[in-house]
Protein backbone atom coordinates (compact mmCIF):
# COMPACT_ATOMS: atom_id res chain seq x y z
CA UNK A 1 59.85 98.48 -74.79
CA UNK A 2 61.81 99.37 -77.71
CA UNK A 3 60.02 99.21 -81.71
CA UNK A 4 62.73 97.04 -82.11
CA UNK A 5 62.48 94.83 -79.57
CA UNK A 6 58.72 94.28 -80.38
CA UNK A 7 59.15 93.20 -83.69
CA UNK A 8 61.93 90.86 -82.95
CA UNK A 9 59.55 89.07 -80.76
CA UNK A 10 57.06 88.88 -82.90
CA UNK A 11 59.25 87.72 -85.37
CA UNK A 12 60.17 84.93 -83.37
CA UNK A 13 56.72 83.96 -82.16
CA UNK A 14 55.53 83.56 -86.15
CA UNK A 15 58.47 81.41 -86.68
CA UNK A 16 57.60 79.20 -83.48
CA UNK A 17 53.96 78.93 -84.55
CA UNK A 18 55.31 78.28 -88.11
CA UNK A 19 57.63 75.20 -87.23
CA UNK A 20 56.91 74.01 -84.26
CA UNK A 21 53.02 74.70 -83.18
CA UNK A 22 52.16 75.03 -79.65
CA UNK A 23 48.92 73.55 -80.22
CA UNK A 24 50.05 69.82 -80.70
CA UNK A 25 50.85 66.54 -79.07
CA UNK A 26 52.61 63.31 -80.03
CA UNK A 27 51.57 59.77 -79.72
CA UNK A 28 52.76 56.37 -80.61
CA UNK A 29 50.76 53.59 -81.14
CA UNK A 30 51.44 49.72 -82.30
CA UNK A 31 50.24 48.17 -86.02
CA UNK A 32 47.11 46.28 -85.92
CA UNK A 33 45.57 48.38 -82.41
CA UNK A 34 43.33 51.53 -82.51
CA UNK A 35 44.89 54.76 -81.81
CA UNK A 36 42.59 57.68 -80.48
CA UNK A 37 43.03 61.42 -81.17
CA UNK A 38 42.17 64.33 -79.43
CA UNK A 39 41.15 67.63 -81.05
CA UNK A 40 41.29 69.54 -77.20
CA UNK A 41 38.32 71.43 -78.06
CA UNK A 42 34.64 71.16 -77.02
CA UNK A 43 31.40 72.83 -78.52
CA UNK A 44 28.96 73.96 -76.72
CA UNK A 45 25.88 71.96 -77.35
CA UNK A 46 23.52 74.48 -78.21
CA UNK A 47 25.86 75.84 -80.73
CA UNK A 48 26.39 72.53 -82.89
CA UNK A 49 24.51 73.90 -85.90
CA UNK A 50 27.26 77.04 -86.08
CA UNK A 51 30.47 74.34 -86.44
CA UNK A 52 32.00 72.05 -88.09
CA UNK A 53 35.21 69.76 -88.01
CA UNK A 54 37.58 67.79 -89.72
CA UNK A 55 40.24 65.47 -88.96
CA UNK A 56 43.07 65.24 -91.96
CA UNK A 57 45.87 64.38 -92.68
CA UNK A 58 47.92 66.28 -95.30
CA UNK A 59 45.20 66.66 -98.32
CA UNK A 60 43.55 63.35 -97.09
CA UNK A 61 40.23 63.76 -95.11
CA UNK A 62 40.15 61.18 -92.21
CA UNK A 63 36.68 62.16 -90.61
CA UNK A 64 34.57 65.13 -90.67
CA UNK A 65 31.42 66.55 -89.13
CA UNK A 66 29.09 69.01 -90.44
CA UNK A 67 25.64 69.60 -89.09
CA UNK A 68 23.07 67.47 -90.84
CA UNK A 69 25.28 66.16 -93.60
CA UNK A 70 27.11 63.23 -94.15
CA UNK A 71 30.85 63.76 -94.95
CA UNK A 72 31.49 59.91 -95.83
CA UNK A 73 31.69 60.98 -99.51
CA UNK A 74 35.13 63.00 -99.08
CA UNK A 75 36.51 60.73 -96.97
CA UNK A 76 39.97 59.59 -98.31
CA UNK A 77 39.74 56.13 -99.24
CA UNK A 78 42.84 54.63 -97.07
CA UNK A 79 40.54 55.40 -93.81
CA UNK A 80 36.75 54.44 -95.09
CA UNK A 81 35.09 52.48 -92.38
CA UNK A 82 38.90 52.26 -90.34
CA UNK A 83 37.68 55.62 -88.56
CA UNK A 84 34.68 55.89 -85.43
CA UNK A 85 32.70 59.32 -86.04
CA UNK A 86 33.80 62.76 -84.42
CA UNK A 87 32.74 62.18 -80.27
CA UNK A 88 31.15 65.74 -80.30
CA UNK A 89 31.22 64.91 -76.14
CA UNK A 90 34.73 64.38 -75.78
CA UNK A 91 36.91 66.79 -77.30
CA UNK A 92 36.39 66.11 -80.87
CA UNK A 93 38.13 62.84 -80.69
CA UNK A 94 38.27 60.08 -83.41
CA UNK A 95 39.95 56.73 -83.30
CA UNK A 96 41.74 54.83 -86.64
CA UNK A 97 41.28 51.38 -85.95
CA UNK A 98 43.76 48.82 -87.14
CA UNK A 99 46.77 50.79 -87.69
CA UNK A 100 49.05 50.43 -90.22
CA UNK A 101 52.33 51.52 -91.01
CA UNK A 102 51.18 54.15 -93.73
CA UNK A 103 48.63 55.63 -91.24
CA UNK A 104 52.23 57.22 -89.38
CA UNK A 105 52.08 61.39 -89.94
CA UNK A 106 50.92 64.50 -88.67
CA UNK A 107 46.94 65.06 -88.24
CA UNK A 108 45.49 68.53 -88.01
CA UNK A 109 41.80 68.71 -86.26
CA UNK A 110 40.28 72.19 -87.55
CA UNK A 111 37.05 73.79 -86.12
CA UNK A 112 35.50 76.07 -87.85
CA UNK A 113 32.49 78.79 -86.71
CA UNK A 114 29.60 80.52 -88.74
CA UNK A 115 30.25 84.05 -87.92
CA UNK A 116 28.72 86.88 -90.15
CA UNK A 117 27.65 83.71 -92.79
CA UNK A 118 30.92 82.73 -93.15
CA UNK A 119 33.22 79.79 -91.48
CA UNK A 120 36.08 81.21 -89.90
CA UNK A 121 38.82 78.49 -88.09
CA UNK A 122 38.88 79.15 -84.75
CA UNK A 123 41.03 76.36 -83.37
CA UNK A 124 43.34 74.26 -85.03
CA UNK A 125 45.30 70.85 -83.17
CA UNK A 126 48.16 68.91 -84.60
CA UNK A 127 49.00 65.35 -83.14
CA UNK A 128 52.03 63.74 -84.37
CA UNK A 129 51.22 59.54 -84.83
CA UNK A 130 54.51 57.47 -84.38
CA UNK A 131 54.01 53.79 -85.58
CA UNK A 132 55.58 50.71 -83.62
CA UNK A 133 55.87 47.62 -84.60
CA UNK A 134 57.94 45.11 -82.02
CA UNK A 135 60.47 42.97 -83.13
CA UNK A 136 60.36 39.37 -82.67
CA UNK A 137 63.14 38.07 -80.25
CA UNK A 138 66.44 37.98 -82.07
CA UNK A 139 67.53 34.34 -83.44
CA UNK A 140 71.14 33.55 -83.05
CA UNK A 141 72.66 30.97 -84.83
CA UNK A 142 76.49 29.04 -84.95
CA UNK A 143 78.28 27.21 -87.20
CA UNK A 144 82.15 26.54 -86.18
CA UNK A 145 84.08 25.53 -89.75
CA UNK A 146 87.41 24.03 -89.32
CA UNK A 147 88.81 24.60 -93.46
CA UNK A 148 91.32 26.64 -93.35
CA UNK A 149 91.61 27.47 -89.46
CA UNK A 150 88.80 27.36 -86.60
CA UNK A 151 86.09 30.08 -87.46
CA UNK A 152 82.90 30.79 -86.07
CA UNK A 153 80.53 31.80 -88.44
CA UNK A 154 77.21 33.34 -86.33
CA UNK A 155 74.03 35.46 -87.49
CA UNK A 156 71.23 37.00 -86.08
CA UNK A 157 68.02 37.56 -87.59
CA UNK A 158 64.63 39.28 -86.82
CA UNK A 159 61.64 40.75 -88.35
CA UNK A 160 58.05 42.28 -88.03
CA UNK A 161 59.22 45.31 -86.92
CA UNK A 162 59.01 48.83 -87.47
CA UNK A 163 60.53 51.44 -87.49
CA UNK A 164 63.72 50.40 -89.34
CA UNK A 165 66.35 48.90 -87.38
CA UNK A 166 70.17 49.20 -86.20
CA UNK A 167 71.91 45.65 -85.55
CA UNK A 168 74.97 46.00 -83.59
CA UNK A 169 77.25 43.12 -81.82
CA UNK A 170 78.40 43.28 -78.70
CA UNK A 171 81.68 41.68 -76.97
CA UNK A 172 81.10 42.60 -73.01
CA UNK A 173 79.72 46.04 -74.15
CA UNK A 174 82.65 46.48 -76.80
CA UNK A 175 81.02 46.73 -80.65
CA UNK A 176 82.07 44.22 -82.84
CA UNK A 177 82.16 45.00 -86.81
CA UNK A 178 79.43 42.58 -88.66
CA UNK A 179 80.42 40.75 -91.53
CA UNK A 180 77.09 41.65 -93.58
CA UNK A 181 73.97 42.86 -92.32
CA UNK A 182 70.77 42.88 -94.66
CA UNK A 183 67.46 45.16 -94.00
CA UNK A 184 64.51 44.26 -95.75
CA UNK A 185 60.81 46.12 -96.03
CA UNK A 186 57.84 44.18 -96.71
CA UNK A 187 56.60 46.53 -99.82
CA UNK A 188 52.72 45.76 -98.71
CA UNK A 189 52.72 46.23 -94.77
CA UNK A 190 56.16 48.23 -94.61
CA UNK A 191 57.39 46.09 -92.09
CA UNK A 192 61.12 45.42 -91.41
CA UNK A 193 63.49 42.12 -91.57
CA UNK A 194 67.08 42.79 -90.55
CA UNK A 195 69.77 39.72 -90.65
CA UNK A 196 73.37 39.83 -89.66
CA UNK A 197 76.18 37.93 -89.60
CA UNK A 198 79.69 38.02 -87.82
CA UNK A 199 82.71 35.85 -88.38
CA UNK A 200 85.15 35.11 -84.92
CA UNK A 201 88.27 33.56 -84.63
CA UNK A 202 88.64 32.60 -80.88
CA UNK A 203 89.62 29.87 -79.07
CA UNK A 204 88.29 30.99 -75.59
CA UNK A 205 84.93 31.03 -74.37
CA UNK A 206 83.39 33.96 -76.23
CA UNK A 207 80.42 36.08 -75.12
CA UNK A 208 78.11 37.71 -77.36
CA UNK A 209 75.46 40.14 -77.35
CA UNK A 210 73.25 40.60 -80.44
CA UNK A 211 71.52 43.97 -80.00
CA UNK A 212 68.76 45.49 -82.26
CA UNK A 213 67.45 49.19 -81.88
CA UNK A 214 64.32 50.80 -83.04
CA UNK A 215 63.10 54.15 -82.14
CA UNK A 216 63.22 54.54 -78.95
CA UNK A 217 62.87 50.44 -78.05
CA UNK A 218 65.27 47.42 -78.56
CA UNK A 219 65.61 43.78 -78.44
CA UNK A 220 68.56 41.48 -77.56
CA UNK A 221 69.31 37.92 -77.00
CA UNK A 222 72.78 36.40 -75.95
CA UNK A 223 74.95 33.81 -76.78
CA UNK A 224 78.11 32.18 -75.66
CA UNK A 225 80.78 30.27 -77.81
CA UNK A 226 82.22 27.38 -75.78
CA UNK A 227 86.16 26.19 -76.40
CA UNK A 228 85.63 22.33 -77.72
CA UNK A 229 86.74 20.09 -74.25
CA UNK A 230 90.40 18.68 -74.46
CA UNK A 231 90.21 14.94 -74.50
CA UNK A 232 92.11 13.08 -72.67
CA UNK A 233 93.55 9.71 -73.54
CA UNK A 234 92.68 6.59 -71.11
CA UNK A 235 94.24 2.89 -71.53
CA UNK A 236 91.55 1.69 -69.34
CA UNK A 237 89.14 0.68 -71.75
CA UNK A 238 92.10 -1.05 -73.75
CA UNK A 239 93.36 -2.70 -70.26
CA UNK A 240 89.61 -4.23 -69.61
CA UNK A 241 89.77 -5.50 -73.30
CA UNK A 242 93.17 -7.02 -73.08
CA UNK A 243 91.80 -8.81 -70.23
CA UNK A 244 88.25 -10.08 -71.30
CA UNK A 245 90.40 -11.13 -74.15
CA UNK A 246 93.02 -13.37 -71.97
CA UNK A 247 90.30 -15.10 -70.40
CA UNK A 248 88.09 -15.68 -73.33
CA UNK A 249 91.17 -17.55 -74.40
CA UNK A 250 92.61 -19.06 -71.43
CA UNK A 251 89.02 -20.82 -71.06
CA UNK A 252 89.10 -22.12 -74.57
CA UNK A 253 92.45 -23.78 -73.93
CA UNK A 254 90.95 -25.41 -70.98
CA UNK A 255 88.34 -26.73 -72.51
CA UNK A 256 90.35 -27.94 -75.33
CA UNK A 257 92.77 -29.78 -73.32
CA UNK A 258 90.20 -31.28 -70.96
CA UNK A 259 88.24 -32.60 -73.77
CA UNK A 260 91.22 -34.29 -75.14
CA UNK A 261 92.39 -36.14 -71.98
CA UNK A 262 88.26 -37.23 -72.07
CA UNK A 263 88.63 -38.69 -75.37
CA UNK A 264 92.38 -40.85 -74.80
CA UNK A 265 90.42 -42.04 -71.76
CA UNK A 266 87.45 -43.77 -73.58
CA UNK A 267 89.96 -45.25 -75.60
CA UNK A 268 91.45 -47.68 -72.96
CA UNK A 269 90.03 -51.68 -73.05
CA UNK A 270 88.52 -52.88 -70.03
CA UNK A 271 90.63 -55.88 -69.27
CA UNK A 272 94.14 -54.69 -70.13
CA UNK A 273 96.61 -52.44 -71.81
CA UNK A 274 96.32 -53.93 -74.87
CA UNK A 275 94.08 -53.35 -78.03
CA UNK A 276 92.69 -56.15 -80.21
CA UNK A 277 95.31 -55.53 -82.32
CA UNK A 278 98.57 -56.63 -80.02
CA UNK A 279 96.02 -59.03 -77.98
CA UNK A 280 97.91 -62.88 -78.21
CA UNK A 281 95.72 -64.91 -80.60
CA UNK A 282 94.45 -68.29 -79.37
CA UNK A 283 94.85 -71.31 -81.35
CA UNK A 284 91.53 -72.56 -82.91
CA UNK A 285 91.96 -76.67 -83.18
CA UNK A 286 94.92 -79.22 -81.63
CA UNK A 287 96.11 -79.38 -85.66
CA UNK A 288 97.24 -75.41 -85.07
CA UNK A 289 98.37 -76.03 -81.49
CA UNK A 290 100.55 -78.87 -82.41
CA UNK A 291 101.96 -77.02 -85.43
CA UNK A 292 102.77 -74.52 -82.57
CA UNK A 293 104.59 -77.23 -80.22
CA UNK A 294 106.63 -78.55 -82.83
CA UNK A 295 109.16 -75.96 -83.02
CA UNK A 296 109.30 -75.57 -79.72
CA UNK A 297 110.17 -79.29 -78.97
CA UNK A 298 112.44 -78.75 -82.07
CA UNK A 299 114.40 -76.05 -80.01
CA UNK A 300 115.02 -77.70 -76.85
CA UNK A 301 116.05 -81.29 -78.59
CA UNK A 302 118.57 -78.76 -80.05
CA UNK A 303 119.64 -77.58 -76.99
CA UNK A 304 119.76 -80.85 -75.19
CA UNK A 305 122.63 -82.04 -78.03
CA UNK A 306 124.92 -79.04 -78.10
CA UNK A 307 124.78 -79.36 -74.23
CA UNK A 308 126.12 -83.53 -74.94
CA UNK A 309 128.57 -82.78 -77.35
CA UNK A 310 130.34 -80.11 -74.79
CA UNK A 311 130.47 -82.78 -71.93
């Protein structure tokens, strides 16, 4: 093989171990559950006094082990009694309990071995912790304003999440353009709220999709805007009140007229068609009667001499 060749190669295999090590592995884990790492490395037991071990991350020492010393005195304060010792038995592991969004980065596990009185590294793991927190189901909400012309005004909100979100509205799979979309972080837990809201002028039955994206997961809920029913003008409620009506008052004049031909009828005397007041009076004593013979002799004496003088 060519000089040239060789060094080209190994060249390339610093720059590989450089940025992207071949010792590593990447794992994703939610907020608030324990997340366990693996070192991939095991000591022999007999040979525990010649090693020792730490877990960091960065400059920050997450757990350690060193024969017949305690190493909770450099531990980095973010992960002091959050971490389980080194499990010497299974590949070096340790588990963060109770993760948190800050607890998201690379970890190196380095072993090192007394050889010749001196520690020299002799393995060295990187795992890569990606930090998921689920979004609650999205909340859609609608508000139709009529002032100045039919709009729907709609939003869709969610939160607890992590890492940060897209929002995007969908129109059977078409993106729609949001009126205003808001992200928020919690500055304590690092957590995400995203709100967004989209203004639609449509008249149709409208289908929408509110879709949320984070990482590699998502949430969506749905929604459809209904057209307002077309109402449709009946007489038949006025037709049963127009009749009610005419026999509410037909039976009124009824009973007014049939109370009124009851009352003329109790009017009427017993014994004839007249009242007291047109009844013939009766004369009291023979003075009256006699007063009321007189002119009545008077008359037909009168008659009896015009009916002489003629003959």
């Amino acid at each position: 093989m060519p000089q040239s060749m060789l060094l080209l190669l190994m060249l390339l295999w610093f720059l590989l171990s450089l940025f992207c090590p071949g010792s590593g592995q990447i794992l994703v884990a939610r907020v608030n559950e324990p997340a366990t790492f693996s070192c991939d490395y095991d000591i022999p037991k007999k040979e525990m006094a010649n090693y020792r071990v730490y877990w960091q991350k960065g400059e920050k020492v997450v757990q350690t082990y060193v024969h017949g010393k305690k190493g909770e005195d450099i531990f980095h304060s973010p992960f002091v009694n959050r971490t389980t010792p080194i499990d010497l038995t299974k590949n070096l592991s340790v588990t963060i309990l109770s993760l948190q969004v800050a607890d998201e980065g690379i970890y190196e596990c380095i072993v090192q071995k007394m050889v010749g009185g001196q520690y020299k590294r002799v393995h060295k793991h990187d795992v890569k912790l990606s930090i998921r927190a689920d979004f609650s189901d999205p909340i859609i909400n609608t508000n139709k304003e009529e002032s100045p012309f039919p709009t729907w005004r709609i939003t869709c909100s969610s939160g607890k999440g992590y890492p940060q979100p897209n929002l995007f509205w969908l129109n059977n799979g078409k993106e729609l353009t949001s009126h205003n979309t808001t992200i928020f972080q919690d500055p304590t837990t690092k957590l995400y709220d995203i709100k967004s809201e989209l203004h639609v002028n449509q008249s149709n039955n409208f289908s929408l999709t509110c879709l949320i994206k984070y990482g590699d997961f998502q949430v969506s809920a749905n929604n459809t805007l209904r057209k307002d029913p077309v109402t449709v003008a009946t007489f038949q409620p006025l037709i049963i009140a127009s009749i009610v009506i005419s026999i509410c008052f037909s039976l009124i004049a009824l009973i007014l007229c049939l109370n009124r031909f009851h009352c003329q009828f109790c009017k009427q005397p017993e014994d004839g068609l007249y009242s007291d007041a047109e009844r013939p009076t009766v004369a009291a004593t023979e003075e009256e009667a006699n007063e009321l013979v007189s002119p009545l002799t008077h008359v037909e004496s009168t008659a009896t001499s015009e009916k002489t003088a003629s003959v």
